[in-house]
N, C-alpha and C. Protein backbone atom coordinates (compact mmCIF):
# COMPACT_ATOMS: atom_id res chain seq x y z
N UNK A 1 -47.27 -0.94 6.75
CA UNK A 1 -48.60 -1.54 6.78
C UNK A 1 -48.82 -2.23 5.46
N UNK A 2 -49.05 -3.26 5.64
CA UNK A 2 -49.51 -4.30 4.16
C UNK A 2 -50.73 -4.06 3.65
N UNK A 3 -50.65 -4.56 2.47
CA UNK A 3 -52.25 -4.07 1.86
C UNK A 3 -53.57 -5.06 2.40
N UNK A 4 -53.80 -5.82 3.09
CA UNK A 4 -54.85 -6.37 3.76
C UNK A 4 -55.12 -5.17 4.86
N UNK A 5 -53.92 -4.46 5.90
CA UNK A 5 -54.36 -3.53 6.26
C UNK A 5 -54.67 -2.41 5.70
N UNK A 6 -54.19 -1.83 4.78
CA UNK A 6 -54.89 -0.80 4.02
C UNK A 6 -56.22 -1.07 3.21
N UNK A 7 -56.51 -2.63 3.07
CA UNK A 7 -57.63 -2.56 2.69
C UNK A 7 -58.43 -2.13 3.29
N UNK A 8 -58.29 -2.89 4.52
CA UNK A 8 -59.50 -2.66 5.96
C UNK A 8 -59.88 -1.66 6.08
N UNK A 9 -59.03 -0.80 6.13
CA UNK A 9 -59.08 0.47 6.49
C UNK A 9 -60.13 1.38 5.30
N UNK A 10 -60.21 0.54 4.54
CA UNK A 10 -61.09 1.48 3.60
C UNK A 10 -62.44 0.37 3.49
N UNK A 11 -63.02 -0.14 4.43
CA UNK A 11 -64.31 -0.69 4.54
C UNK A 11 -65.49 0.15 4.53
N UNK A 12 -66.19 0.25 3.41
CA UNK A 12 -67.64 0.65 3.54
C UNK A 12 -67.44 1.76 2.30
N UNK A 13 -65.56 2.01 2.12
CA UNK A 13 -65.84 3.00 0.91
C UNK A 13 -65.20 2.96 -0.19
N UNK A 14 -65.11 3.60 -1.21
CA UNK A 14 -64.24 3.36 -2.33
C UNK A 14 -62.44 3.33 -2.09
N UNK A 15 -62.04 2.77 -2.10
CA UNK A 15 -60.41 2.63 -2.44
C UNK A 15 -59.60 3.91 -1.80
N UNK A 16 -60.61 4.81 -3.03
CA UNK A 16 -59.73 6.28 -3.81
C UNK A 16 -60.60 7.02 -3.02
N UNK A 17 -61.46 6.70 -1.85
CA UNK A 17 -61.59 7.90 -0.67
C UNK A 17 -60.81 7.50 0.50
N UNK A 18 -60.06 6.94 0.68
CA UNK A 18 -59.26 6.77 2.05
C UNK A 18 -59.82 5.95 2.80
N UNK A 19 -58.84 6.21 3.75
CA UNK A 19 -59.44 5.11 5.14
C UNK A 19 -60.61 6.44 5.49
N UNK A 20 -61.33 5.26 6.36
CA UNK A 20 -62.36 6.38 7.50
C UNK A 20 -61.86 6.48 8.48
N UNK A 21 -62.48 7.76 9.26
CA UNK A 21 -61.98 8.27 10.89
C UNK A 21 -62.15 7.18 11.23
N UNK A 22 -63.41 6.66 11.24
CA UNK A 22 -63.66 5.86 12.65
C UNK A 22 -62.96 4.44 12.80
N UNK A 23 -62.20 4.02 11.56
CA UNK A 23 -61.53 2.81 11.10
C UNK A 23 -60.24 3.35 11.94
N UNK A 24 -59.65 4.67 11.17
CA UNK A 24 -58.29 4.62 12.04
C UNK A 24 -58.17 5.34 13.39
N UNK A 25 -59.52 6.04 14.27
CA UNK A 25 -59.40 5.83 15.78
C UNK A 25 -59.73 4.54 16.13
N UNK A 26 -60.24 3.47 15.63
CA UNK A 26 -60.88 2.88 16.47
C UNK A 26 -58.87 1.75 16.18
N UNK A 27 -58.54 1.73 15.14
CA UNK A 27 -57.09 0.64 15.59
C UNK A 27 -55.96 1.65 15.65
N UNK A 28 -55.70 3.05 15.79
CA UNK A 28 -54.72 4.17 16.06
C UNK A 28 -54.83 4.71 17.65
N UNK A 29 -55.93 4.73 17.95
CA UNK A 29 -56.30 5.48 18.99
C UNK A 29 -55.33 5.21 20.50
N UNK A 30 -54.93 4.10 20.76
CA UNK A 30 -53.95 3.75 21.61
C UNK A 30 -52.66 4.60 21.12
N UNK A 31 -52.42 4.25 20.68
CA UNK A 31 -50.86 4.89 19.93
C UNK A 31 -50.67 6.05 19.85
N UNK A 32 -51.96 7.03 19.32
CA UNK A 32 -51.91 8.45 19.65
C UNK A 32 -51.86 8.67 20.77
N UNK A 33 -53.02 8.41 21.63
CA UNK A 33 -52.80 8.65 23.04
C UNK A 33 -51.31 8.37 23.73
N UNK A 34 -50.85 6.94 23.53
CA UNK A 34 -49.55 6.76 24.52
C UNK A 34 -48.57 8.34 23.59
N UNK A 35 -48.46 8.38 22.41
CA UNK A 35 -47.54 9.91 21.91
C UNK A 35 -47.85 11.04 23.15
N UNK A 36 -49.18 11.53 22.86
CA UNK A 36 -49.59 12.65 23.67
C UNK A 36 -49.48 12.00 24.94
N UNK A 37 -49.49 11.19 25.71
CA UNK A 37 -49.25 11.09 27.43
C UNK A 37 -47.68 11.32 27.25
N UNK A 38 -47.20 10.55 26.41
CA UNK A 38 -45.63 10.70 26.51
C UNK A 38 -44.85 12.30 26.57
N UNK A 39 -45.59 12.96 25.48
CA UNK A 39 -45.08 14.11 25.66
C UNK A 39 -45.55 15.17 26.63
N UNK A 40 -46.89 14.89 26.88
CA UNK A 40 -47.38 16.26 27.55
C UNK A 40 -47.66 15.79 29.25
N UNK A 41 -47.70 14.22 29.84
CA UNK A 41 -46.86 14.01 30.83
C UNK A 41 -47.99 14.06 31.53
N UNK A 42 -49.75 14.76 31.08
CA UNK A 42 -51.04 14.63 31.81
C UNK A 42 -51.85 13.84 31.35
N UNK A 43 -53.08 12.85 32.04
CA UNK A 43 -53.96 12.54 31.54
C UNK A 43 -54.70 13.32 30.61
N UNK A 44 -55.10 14.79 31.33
CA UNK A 44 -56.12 15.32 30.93
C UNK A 44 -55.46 15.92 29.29
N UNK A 45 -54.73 16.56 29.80
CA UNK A 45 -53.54 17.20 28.22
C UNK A 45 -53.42 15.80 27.27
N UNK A 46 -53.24 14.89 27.98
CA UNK A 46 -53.26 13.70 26.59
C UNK A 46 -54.39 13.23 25.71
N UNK A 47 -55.53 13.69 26.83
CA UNK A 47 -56.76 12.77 25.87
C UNK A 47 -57.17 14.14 25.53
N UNK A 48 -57.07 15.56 25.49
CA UNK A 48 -57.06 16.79 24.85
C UNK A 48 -56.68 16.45 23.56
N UNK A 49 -55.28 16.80 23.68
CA UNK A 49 -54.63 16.64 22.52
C UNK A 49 -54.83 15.17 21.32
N UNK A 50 -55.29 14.00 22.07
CA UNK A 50 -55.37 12.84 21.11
C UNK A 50 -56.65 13.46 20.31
N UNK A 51 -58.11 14.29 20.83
CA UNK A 51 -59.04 14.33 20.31
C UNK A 51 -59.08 15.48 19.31
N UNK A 52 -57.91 16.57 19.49
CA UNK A 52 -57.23 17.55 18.43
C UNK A 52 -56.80 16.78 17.30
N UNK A 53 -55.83 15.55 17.40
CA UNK A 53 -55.29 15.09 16.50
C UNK A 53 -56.28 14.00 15.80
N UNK A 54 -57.27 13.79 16.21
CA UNK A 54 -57.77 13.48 15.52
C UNK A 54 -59.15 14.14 14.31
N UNK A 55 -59.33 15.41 15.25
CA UNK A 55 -59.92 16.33 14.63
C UNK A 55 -58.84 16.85 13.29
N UNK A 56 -57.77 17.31 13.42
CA UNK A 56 -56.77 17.57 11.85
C UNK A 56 -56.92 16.32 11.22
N UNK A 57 -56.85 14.97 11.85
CA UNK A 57 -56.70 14.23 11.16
C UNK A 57 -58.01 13.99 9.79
N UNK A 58 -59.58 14.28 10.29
CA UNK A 58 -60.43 14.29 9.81
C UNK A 58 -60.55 15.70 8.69
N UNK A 59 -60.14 16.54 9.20
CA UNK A 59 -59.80 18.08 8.25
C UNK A 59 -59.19 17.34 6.93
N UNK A 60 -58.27 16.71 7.81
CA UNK A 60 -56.99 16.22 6.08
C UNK A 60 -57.02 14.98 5.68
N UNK A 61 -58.35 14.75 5.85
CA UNK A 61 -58.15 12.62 5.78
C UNK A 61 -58.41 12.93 3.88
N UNK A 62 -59.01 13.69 3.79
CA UNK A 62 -58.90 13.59 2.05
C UNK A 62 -57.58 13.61 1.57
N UNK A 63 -56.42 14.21 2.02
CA UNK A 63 -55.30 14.32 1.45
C UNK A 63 -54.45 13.51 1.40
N UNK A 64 -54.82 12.27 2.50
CA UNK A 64 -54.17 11.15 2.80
C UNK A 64 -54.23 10.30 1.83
N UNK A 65 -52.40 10.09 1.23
CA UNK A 65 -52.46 9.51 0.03
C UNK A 65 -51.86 8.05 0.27
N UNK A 66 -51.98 7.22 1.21
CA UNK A 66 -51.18 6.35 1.51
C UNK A 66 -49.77 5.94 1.63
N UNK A 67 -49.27 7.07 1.26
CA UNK A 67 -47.75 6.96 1.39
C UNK A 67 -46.81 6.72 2.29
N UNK A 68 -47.14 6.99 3.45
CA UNK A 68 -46.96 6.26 4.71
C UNK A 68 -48.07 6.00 5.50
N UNK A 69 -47.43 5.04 6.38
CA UNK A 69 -48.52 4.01 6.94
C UNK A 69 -49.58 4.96 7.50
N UNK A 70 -51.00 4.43 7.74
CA UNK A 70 -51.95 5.54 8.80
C UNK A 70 -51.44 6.15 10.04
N UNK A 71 -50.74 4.85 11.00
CA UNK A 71 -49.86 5.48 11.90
C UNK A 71 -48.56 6.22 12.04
N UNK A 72 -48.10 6.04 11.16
CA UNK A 72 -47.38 6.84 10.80
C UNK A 72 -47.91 8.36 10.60
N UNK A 73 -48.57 8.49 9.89
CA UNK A 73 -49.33 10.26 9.66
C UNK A 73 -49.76 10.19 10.98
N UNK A 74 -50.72 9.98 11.65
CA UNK A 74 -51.28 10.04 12.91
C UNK A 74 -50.24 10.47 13.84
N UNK A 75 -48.90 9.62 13.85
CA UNK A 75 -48.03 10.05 14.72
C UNK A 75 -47.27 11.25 14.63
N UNK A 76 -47.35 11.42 13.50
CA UNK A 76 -46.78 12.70 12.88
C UNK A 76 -47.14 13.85 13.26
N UNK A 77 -49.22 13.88 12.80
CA UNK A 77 -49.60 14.66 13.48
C UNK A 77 -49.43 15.08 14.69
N UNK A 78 -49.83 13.98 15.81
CA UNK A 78 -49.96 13.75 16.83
C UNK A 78 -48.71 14.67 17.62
N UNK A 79 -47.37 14.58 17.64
CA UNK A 79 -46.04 14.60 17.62
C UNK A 79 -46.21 16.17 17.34
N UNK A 80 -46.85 16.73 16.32
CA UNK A 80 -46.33 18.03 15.70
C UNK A 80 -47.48 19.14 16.88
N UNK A 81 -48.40 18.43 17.07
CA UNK A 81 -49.48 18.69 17.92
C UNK A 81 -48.93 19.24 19.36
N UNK A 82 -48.69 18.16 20.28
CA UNK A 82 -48.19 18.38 21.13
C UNK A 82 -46.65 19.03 21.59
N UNK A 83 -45.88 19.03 20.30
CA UNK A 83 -44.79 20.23 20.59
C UNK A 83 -45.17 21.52 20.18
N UNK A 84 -46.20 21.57 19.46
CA UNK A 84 -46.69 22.85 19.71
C UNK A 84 -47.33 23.59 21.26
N UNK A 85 -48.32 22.54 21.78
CA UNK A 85 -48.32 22.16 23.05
C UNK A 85 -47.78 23.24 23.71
N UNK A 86 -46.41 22.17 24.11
CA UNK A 86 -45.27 22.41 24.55
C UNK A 86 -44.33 23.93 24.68
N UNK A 87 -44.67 23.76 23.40
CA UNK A 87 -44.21 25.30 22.87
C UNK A 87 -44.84 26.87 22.78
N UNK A 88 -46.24 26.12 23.41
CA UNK A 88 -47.10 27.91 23.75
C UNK A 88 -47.03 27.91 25.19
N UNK A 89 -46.51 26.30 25.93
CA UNK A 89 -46.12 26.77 27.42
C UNK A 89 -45.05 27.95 27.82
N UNK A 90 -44.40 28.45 26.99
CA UNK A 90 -43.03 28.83 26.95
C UNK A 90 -42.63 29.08 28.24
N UNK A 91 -42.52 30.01 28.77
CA UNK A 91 -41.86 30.39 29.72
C UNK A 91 -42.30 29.49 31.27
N UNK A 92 -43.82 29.23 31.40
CA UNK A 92 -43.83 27.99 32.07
C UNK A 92 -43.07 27.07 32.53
N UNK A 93 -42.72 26.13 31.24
CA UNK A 93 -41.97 24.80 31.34
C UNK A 93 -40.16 25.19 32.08
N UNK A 94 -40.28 26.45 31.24
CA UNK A 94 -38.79 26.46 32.06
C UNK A 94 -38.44 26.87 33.28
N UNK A 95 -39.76 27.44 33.68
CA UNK A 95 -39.51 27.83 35.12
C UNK A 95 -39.72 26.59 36.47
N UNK A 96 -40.52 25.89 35.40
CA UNK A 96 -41.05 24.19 36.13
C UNK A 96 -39.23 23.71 35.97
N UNK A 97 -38.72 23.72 34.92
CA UNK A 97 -37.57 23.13 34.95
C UNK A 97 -36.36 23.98 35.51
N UNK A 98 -36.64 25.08 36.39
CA UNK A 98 -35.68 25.56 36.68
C UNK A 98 -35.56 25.03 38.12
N UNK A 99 -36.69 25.60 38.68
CA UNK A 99 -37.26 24.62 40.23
C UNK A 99 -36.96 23.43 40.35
N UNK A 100 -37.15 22.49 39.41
CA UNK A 100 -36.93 21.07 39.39
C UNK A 100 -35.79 20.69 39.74
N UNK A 101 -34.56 21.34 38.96
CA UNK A 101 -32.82 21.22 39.15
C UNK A 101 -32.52 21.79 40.29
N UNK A 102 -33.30 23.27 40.56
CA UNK A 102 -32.55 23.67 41.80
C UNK A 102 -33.17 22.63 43.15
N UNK A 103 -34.11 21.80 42.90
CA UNK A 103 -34.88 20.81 43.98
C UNK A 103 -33.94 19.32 43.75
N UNK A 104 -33.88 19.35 43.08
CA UNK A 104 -32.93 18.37 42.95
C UNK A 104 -31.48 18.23 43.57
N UNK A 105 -31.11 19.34 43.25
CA UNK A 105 -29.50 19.76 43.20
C UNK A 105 -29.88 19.69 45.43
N UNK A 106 -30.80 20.36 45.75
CA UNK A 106 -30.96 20.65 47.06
C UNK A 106 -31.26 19.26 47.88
N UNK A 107 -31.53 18.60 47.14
CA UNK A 107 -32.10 16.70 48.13
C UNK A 107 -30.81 16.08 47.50
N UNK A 108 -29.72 16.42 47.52
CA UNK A 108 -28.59 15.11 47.07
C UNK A 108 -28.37 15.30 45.55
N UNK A 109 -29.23 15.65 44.79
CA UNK A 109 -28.61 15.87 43.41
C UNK A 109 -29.17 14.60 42.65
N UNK A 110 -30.15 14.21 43.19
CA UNK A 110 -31.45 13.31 42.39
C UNK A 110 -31.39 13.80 41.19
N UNK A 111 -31.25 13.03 40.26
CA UNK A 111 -31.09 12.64 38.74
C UNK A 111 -32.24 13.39 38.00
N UNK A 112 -33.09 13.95 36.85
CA UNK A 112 -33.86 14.22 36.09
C UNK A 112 -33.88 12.65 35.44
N UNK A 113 -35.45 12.07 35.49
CA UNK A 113 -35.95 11.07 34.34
C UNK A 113 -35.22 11.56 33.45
N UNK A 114 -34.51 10.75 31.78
CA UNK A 114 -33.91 11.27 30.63
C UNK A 114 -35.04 11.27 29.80
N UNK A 115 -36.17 11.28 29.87
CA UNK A 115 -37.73 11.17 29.42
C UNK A 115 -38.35 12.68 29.74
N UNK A 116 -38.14 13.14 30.82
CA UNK A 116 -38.68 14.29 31.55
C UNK A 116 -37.91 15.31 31.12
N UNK A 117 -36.42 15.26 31.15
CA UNK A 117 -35.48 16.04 30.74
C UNK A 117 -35.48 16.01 29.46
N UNK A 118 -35.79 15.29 28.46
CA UNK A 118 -35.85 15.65 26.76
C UNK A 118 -37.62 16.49 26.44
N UNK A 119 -38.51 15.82 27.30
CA UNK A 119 -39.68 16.95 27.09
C UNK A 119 -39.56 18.37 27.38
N UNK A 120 -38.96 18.35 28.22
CA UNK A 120 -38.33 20.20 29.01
C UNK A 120 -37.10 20.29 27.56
N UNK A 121 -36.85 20.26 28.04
CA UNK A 121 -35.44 20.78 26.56
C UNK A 121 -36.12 20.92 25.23
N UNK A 122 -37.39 20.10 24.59
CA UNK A 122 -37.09 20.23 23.41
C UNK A 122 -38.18 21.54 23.19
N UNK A 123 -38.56 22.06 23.78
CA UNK A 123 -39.55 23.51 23.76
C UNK A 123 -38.62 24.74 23.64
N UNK A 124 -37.26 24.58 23.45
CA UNK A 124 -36.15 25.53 22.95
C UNK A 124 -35.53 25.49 21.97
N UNK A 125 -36.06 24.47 20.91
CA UNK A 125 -36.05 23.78 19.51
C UNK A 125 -37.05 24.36 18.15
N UNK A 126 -36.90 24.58 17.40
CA UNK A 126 -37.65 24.55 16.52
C UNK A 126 -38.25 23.60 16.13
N UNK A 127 -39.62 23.55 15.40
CA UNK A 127 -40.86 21.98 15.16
C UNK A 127 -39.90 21.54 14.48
N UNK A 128 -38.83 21.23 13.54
CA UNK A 128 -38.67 20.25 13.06
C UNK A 128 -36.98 19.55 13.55
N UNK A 129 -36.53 20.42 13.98
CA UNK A 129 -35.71 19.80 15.31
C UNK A 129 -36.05 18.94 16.28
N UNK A 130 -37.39 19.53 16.92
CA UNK A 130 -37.90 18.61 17.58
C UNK A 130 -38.61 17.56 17.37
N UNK A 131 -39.25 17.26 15.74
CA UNK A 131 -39.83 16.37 15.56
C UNK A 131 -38.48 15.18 14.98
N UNK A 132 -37.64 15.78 14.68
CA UNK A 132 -36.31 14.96 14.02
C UNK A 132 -36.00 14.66 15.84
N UNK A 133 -35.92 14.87 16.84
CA UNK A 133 -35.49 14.30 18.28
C UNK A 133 -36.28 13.43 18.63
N UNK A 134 -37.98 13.41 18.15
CA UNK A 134 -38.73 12.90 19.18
C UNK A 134 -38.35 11.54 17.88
N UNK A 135 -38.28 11.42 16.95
CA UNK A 135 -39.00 10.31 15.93
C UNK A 135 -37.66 9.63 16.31
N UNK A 136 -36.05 10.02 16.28
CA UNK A 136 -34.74 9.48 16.82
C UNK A 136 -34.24 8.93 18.03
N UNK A 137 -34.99 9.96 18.94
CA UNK A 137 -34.39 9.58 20.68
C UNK A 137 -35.36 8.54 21.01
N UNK A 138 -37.00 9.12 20.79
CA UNK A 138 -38.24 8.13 21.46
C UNK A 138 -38.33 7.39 20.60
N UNK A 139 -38.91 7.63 19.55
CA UNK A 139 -39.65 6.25 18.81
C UNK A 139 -38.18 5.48 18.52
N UNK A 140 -36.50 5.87 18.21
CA UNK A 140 -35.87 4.65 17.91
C UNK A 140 -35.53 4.55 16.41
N UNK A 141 -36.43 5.75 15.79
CA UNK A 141 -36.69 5.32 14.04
C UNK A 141 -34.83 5.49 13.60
N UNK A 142 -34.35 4.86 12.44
CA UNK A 142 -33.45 5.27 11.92
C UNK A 142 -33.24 6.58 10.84
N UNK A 143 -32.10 6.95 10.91
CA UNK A 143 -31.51 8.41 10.26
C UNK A 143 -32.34 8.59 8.87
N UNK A 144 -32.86 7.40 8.16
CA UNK A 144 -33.24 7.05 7.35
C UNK A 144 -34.87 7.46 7.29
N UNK A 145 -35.56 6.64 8.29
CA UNK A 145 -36.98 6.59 8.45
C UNK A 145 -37.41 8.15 9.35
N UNK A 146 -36.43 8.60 9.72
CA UNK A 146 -36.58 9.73 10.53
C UNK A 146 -36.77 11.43 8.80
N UNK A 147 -35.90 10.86 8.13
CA UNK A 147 -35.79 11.63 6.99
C UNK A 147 -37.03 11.30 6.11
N UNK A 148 -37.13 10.60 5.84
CA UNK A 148 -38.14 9.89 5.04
C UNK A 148 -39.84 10.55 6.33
N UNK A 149 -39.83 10.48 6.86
CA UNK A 149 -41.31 10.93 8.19
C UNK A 149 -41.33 12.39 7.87
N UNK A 150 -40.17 13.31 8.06
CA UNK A 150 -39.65 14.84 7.96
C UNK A 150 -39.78 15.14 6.55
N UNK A 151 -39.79 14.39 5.34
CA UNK A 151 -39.71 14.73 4.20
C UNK A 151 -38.38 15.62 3.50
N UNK A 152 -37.56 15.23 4.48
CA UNK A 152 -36.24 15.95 4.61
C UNK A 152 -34.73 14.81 4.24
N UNK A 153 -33.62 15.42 4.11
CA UNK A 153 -32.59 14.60 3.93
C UNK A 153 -32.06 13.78 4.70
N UNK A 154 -30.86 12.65 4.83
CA UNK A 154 -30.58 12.18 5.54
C UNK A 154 -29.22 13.42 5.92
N UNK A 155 -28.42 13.98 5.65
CA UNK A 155 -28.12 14.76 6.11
C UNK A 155 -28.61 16.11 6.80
N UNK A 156 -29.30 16.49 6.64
CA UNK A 156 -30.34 17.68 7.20
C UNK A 156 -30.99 16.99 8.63
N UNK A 157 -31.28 15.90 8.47
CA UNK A 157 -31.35 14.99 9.87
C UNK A 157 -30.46 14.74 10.65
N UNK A 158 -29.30 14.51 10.44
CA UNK A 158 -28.09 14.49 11.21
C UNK A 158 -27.99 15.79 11.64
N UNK A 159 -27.62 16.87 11.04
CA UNK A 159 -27.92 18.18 11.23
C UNK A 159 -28.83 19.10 12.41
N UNK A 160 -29.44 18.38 12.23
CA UNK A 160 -31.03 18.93 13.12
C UNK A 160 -30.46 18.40 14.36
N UNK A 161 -30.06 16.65 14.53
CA UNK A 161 -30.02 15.95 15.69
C UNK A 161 -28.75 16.56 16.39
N UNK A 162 -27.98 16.88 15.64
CA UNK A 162 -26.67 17.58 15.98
C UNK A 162 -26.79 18.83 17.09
N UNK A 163 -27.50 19.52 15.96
CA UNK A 163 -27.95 20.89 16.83
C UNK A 163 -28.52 20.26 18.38
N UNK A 164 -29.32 19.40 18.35
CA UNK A 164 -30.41 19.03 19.38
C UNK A 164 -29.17 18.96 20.54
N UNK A 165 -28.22 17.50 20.16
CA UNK A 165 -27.96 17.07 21.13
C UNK A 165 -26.49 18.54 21.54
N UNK A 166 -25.92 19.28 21.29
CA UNK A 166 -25.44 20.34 21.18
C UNK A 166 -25.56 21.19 21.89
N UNK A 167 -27.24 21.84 21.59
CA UNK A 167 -27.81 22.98 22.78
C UNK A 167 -28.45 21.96 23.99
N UNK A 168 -28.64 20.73 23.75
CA UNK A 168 -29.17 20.25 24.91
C UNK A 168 -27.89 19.96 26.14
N UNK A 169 -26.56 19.58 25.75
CA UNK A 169 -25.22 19.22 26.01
C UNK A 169 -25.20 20.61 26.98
N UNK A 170 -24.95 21.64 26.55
CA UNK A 170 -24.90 23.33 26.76
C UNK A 170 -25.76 23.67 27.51
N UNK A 171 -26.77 23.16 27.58
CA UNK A 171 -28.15 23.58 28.68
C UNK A 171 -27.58 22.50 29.75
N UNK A 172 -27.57 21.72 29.58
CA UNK A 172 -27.29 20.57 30.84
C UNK A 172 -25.88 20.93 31.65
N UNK A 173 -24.93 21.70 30.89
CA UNK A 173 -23.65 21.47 31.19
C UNK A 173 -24.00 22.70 32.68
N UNK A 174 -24.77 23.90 31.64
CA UNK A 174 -24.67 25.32 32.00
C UNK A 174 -25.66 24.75 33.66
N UNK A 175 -26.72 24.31 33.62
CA UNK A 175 -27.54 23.30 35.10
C UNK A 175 -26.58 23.22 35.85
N UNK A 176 -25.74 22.17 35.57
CA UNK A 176 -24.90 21.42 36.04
C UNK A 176 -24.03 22.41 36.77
N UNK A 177 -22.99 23.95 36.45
CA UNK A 177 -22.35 24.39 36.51
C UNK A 177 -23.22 25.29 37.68
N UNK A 178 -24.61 25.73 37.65
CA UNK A 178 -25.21 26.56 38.79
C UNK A 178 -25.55 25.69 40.02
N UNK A 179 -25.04 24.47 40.38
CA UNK A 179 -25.49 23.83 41.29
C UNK A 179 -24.32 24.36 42.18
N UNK A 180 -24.57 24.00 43.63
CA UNK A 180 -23.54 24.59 44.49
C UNK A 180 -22.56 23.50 44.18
């Protein structure tokens, strides 16, 4: 984000108090939302969770030091939000995903979305495994910008993604192997 947008973003206040909420829902607010529909796959769970993330976001807007872009933190949040989500479904999601394969496997062996199948898988991950999958596989970011988001290494990122694609390889294989 260039500094004409970071100016904007601080309309009506000093510099050195940040952007305002209502500056960055009113040009973020799409973007959070499409995160949370993406991951949590409901209307209702998405515009839940967008109005959570923007509630932390207001908790911590003082701490926001510009260091990465607004959307960027937002997504961050947003992202860390909903795999938590994800992750108090526990035993839920996998039983949704156990049904799913054996329904599948039973009509011809119909494919899993690779969208649907990385939301189910990554709830057997730890948050920063999974936030190193979602910022690599979905958003696209590089090994680089993915480290730099995580506050983590570029090796420790490889690492993480390793593991991911690994136990996800091993879960799919082990699916694959209970079908008739």
């Amino acid at each position: 984000m260039g500094a004409p947008d970071q100016a904007r973003l601080h309309e009506g206040e000093g510099a050195e108090s940040g952007p305002s909420l209502a500056a960055l829902y009113e040009k973020y607010a799409g973007a959070v939302h499409a995160r949370c529909r993406y991951l949590l796959r409901t209307e209702a769970e998405a515009e839940d969770a967008m109005q959570e993330v923007f509630a932390k976001a207001l908790a911590h807007l003082e701490g926001f030091r510009n260091e990465a872009s607004p959307l960027t933190w937002l997504i961050a949040i947003a992202t860390r939000h909903c795999l938590n989500v994800i992750r108090s479904k526990g035993a839920a999601w996998h039983e949704q995903y156990a049904a799913r394969v054996r329904a599948a496997g039973e009509a011809g062996g119909g494919e899993l979305d690779r969208r649907e199948l990385v939301r189910q898988l990554l709830g057997r991950f730890d948050e920063e495994t999974q936030a190193a999958a979602v910022l690599y596989h979905v958003d696209e970011m590089t090994l680089e910008e993915v480290a730099q988001a995580l506050g983590r290494s570029v090796p420790t990122v490889r690492k993480r993604l390793a593991e991911f694609a690994g136990k996800a390889r091993a879960e799919l294989e082990g699916k694959a192997g209970d079908s008739p």
